[in-house]
PDB file of N, CA and C in Angstrom:
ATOM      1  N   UNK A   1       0.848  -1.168   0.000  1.00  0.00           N
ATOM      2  CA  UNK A   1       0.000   0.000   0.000  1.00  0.00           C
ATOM      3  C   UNK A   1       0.893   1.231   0.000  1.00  0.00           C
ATOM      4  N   UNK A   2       0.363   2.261  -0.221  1.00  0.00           N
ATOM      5  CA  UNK A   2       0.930   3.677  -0.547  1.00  0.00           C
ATOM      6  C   UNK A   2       0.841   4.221   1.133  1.00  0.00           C
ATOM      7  N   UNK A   3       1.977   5.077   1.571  1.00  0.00           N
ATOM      8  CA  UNK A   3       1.650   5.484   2.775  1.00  0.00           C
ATOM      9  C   UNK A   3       2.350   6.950   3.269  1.00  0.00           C
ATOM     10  N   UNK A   4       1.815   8.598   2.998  1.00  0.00           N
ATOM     11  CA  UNK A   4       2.908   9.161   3.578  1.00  0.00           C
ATOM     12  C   UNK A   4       3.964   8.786   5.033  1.00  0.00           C
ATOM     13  N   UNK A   5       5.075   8.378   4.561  1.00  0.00           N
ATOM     14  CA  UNK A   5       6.379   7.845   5.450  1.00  0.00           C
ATOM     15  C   UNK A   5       7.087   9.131   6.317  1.00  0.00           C
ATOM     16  N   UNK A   6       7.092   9.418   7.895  1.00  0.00           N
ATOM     17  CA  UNK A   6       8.005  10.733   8.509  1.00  0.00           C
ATOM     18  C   UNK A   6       9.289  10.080   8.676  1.00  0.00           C
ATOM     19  N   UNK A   7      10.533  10.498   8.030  1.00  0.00           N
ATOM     20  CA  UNK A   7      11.667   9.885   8.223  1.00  0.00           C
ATOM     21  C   UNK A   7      11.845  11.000   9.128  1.00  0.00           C
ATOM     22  N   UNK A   8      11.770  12.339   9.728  1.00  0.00           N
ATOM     23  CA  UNK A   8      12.704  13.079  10.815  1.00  0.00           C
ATOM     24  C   UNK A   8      11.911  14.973  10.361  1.00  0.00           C
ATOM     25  N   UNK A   9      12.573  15.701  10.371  1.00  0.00           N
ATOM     26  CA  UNK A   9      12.176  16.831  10.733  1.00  0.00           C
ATOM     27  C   UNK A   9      12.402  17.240   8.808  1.00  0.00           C
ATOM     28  N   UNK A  10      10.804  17.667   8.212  1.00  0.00           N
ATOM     29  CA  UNK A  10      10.833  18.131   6.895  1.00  0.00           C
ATOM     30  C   UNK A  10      10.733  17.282   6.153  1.00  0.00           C
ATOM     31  N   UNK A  11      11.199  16.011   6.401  1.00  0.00           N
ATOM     32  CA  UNK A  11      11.415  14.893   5.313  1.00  0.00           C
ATOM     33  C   UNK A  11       9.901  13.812   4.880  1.00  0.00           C
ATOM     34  N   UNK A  12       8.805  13.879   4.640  1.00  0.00           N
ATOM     35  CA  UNK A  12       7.977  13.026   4.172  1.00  0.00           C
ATOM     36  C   UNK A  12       7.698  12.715   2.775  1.00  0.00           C
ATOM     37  N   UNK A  13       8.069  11.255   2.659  1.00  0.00           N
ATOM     38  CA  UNK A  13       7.891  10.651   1.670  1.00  0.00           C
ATOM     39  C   UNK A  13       6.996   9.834   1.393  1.00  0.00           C
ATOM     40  N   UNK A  14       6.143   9.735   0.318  1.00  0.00           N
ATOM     41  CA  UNK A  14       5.107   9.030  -0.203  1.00  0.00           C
ATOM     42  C   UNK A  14       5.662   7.475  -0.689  1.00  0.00           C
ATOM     43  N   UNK A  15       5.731   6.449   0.213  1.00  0.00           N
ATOM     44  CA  UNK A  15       6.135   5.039  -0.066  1.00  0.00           C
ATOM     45  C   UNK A  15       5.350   3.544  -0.020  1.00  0.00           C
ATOM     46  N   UNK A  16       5.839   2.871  -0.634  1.00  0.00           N
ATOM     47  CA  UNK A  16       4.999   1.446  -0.578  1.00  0.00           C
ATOM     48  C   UNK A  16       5.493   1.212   0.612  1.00  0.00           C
ATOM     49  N   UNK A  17       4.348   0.469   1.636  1.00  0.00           N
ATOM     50  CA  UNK A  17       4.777   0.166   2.736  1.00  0.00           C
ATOM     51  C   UNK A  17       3.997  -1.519   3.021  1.00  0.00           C
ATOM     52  N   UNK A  18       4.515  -2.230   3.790  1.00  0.00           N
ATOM     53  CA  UNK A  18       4.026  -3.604   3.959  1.00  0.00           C
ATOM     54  C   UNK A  18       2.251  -2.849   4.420  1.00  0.00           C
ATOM     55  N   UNK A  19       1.181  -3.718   4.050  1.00  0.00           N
ATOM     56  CA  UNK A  19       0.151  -3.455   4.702  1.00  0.00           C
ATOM     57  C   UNK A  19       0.177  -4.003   6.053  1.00  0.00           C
ATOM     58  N   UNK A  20      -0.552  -3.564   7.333  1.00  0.00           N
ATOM     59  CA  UNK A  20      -0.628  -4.368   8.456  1.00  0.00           C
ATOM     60  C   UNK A  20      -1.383  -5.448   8.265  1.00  0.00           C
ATOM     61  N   UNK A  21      -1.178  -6.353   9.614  1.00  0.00           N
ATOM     62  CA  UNK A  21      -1.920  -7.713   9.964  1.00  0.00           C
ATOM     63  C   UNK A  21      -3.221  -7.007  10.355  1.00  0.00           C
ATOM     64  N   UNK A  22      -4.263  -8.070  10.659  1.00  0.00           N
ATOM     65  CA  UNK A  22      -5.574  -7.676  11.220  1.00  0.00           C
ATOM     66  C   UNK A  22      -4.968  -8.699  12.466  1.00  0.00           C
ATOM     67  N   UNK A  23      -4.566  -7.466  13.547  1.00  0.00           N
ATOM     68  CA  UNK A  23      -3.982  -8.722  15.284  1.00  0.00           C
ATOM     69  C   UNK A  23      -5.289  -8.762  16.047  1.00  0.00           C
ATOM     70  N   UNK A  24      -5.412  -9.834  17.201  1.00  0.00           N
ATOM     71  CA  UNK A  24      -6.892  -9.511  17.736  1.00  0.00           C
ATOM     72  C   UNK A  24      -7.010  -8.081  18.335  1.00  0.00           C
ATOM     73  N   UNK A  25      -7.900  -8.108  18.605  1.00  0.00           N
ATOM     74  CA  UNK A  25      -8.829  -6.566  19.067  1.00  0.00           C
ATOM     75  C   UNK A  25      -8.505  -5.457  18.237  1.00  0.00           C
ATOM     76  N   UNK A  26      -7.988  -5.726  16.874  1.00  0.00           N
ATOM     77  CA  UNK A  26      -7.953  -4.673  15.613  1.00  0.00           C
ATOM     78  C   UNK A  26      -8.912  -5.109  14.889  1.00  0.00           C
ATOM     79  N   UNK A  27      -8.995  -3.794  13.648  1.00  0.00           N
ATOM     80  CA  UNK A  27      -9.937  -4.187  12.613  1.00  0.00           C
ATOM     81  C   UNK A  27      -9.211  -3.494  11.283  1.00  0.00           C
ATOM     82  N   UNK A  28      -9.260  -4.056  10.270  1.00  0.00           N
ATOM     83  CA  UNK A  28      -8.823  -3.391   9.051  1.00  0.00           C
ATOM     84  C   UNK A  28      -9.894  -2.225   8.327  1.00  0.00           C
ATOM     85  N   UNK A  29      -9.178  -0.774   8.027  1.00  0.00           N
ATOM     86  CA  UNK A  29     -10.229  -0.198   7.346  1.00  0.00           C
ATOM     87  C   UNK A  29      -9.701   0.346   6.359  1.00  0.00           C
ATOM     88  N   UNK A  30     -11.113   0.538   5.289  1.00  0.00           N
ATOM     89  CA  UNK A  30     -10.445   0.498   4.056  1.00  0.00           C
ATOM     90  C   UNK A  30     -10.840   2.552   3.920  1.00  0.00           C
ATOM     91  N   UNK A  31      -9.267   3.027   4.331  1.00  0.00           N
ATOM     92  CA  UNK A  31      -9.621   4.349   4.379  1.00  0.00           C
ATOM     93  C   UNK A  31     -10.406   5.358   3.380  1.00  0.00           C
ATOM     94  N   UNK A  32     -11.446   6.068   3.591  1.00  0.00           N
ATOM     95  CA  UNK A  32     -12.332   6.934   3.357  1.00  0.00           C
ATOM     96  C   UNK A  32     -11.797   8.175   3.009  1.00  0.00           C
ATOM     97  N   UNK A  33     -11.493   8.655   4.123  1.00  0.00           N
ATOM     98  CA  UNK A  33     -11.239  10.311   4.011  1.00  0.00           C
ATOM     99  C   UNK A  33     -10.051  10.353   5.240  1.00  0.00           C
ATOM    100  N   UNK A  34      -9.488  11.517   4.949  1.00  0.00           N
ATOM    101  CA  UNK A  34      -8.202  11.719   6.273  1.00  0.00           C
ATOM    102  C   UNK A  34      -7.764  13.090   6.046  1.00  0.00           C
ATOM    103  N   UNK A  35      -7.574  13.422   8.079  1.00  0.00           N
ATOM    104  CA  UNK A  35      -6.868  15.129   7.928  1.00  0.00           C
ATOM    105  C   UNK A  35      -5.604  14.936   9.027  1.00  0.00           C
ATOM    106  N   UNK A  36      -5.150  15.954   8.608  1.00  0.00           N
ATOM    107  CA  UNK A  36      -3.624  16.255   9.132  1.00  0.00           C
ATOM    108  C   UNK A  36      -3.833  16.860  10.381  1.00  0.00           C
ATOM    109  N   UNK A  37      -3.337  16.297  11.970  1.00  0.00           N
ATOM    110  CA  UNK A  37      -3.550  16.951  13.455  1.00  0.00           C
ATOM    111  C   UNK A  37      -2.668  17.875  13.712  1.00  0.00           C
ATOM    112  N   UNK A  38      -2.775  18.135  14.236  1.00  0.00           N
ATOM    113  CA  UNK A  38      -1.565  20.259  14.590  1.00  0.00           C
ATOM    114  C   UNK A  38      -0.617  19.158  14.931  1.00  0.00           C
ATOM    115  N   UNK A  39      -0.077  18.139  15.757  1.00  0.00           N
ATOM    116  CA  UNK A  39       0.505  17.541  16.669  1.00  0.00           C
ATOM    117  C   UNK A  39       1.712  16.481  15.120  1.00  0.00           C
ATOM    118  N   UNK A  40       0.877  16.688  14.442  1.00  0.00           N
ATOM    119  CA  UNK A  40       1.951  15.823  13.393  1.00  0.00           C
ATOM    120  C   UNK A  40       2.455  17.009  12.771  1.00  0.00           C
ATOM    121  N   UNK A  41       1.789  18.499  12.084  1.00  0.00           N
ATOM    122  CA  UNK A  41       2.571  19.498  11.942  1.00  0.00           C
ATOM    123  C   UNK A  41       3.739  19.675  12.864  1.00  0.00           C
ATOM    124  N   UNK A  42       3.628  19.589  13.904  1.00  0.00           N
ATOM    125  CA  UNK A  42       5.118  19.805  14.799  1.00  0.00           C
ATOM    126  C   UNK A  42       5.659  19.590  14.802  1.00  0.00           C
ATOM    127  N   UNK A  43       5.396  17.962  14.367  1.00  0.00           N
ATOM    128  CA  UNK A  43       6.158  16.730  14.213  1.00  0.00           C
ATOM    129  C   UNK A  43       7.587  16.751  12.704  1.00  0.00           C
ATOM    130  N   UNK A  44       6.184  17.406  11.969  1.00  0.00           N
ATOM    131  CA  UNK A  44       7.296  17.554  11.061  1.00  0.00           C
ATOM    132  C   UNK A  44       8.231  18.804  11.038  1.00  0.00           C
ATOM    133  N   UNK A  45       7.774  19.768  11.269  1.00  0.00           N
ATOM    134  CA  UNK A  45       8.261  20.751  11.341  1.00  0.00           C
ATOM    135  C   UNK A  45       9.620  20.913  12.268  1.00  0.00           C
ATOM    136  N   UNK A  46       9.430  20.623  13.433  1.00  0.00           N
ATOM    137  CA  UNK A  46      10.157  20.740  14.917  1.00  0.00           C
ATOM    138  C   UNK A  46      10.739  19.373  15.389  1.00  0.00           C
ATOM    139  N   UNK A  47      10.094  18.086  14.730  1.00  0.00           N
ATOM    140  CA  UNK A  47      10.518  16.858  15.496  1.00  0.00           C
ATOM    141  C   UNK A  47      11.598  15.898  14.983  1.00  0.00           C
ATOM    142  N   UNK A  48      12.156  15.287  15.685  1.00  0.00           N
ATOM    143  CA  UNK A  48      10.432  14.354  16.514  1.00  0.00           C
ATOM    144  C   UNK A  48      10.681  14.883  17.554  1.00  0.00           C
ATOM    145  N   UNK A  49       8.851  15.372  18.250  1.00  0.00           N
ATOM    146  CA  UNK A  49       9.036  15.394  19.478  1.00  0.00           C
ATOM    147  C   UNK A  49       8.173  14.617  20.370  1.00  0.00           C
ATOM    148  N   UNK A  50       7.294  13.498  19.921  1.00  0.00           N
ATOM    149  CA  UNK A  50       6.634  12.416  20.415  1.00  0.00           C
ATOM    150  C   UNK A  50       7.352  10.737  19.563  1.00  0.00           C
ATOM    151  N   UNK A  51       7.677  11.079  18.419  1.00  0.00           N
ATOM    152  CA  UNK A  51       8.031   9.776  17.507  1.00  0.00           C
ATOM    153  C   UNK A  51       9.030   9.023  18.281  1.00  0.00           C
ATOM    154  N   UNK A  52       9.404   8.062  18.352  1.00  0.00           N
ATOM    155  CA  UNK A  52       9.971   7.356  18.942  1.00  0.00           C
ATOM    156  C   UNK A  52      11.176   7.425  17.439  1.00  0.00           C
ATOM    157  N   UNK A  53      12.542   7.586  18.212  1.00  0.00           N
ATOM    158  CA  UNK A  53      13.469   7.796  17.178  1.00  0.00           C
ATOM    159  C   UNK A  53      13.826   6.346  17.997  1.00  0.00           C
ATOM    160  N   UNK A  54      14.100   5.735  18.877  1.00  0.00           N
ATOM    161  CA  UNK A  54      14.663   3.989  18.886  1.00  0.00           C
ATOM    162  C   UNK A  54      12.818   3.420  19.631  1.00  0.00           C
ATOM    163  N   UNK A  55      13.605   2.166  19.424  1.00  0.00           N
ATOM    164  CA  UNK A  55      12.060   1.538  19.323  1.00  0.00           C
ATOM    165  C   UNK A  55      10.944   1.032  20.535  1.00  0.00           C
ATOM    166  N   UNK A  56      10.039   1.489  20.120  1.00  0.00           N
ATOM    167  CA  UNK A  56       9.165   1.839  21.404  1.00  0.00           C
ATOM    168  C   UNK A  56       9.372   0.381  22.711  1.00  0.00           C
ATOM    169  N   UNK A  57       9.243   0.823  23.450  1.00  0.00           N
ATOM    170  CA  UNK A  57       9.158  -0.809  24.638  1.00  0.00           C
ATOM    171  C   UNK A  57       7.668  -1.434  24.654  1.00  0.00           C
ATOM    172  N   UNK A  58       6.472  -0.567  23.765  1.00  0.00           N
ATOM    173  CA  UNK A  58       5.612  -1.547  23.397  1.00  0.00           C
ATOM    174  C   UNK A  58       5.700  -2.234  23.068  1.00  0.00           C
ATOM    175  N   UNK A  59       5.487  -0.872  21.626  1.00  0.00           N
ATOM    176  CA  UNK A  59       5.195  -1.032  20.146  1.00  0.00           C
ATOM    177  C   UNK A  59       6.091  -2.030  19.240  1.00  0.00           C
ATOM    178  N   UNK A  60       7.559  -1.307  19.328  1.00  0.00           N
ATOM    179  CA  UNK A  60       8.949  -1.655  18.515  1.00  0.00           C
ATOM    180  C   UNK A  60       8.892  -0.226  17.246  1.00  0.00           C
ATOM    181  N   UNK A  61       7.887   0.076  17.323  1.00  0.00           N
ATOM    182  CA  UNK A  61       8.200   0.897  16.250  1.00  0.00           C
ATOM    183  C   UNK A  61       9.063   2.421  16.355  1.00  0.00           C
ATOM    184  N   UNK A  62       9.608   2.811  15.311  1.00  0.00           N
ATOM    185  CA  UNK A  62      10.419   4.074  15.255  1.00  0.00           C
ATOM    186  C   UNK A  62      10.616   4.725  14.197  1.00  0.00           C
ATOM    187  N   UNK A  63      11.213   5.438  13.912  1.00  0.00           N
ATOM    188  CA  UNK A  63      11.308   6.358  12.790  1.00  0.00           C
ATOM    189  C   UNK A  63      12.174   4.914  11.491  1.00  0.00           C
ATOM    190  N   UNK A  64      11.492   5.416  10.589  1.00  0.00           N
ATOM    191  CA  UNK A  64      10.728   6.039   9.908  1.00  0.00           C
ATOM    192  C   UNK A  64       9.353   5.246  10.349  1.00  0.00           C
ATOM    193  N   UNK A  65       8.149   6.352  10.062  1.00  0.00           N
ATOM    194  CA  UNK A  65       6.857   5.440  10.189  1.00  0.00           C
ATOM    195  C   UNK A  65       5.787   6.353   9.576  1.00  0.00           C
ATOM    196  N   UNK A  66       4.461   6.048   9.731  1.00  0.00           N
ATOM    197  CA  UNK A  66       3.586   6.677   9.258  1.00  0.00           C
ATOM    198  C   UNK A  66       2.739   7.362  10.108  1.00  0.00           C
ATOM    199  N   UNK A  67       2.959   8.547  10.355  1.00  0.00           N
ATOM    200  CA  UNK A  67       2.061   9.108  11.512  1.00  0.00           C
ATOM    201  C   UNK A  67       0.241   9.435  11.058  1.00  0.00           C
ATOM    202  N   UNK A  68      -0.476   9.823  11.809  1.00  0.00           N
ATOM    203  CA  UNK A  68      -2.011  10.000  11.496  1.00  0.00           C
ATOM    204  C   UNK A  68      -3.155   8.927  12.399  1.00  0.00           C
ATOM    205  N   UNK A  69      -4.270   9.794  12.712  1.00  0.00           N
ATOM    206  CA  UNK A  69      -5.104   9.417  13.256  1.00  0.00           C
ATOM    207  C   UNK A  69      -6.402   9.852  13.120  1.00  0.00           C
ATOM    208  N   UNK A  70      -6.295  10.552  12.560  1.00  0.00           N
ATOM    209  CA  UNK A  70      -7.573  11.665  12.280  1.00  0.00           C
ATOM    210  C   UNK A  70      -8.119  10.779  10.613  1.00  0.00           C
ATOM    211  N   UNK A  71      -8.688   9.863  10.537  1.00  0.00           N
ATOM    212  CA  UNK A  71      -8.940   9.240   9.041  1.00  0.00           C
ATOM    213  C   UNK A  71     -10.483   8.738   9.770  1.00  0.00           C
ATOM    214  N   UNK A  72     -11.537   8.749   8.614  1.00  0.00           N
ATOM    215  CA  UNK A  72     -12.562   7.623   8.711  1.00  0.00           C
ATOM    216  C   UNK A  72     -12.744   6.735   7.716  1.00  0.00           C
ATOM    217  N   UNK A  73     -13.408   5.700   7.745  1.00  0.00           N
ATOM    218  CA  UNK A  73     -13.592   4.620   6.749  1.00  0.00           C
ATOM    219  C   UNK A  73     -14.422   3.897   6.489  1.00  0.00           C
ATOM    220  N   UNK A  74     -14.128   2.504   5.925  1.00  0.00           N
ATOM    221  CA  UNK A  74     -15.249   1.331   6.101  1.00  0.00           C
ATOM    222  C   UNK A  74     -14.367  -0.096   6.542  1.00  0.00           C
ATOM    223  N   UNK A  75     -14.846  -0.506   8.086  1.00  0.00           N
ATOM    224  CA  UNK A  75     -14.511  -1.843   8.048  1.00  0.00           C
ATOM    225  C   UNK A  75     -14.066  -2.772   7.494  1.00  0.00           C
ATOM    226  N   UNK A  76     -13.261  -3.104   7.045  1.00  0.00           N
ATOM    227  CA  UNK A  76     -13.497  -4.338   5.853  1.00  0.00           C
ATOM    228  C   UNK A  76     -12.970  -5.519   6.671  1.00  0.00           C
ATOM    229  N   UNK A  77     -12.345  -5.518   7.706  1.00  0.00           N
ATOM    230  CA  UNK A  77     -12.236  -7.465   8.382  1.00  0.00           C
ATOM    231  C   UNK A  77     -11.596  -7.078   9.635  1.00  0.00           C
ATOM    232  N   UNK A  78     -12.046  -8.097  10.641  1.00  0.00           N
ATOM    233  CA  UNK A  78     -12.339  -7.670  12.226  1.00  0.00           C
ATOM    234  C   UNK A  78     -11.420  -9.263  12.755  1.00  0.00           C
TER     235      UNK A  78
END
């Protein structure tokens, strides 16, 4: 899938990226519409200043990645 990618401060690139798994208590959606949060402007502009530049002790994830949250959609598998 196509995904704007934040490698660091200014740098976003439009890349093929693996699609995710559907893990339990996720759902796959097949995105609709999407807007940009003040909090990822900063991000790019000023950051990182939330991104995890080494890898999260959840997650694992880190730069580079795809930031956004602000999207709606349609379900497509649960």
């Amino acid at each position: 899938m196509r995904a704007a990618v934040y490698y660091g401060p200014n740098k976003l690139e439009v890349d093929d990226v693996a699609e995710p798994d559907v893990l339990p208590g996720t759902v796959k959606l097949k995105v609709g519409f999407n807007g940009i949060c003040g909090t990822d402007l900063h991000e790019y502009y000023a950051g990182p200043i939330f991104v995890p530049t080494a890898p999260h002790p959840l997650t694992g994830q880190q730069l580079p990645l795809t930031l956004g949250h602000e999207f709606s959609g349609t379900i497509t598998a649960v």
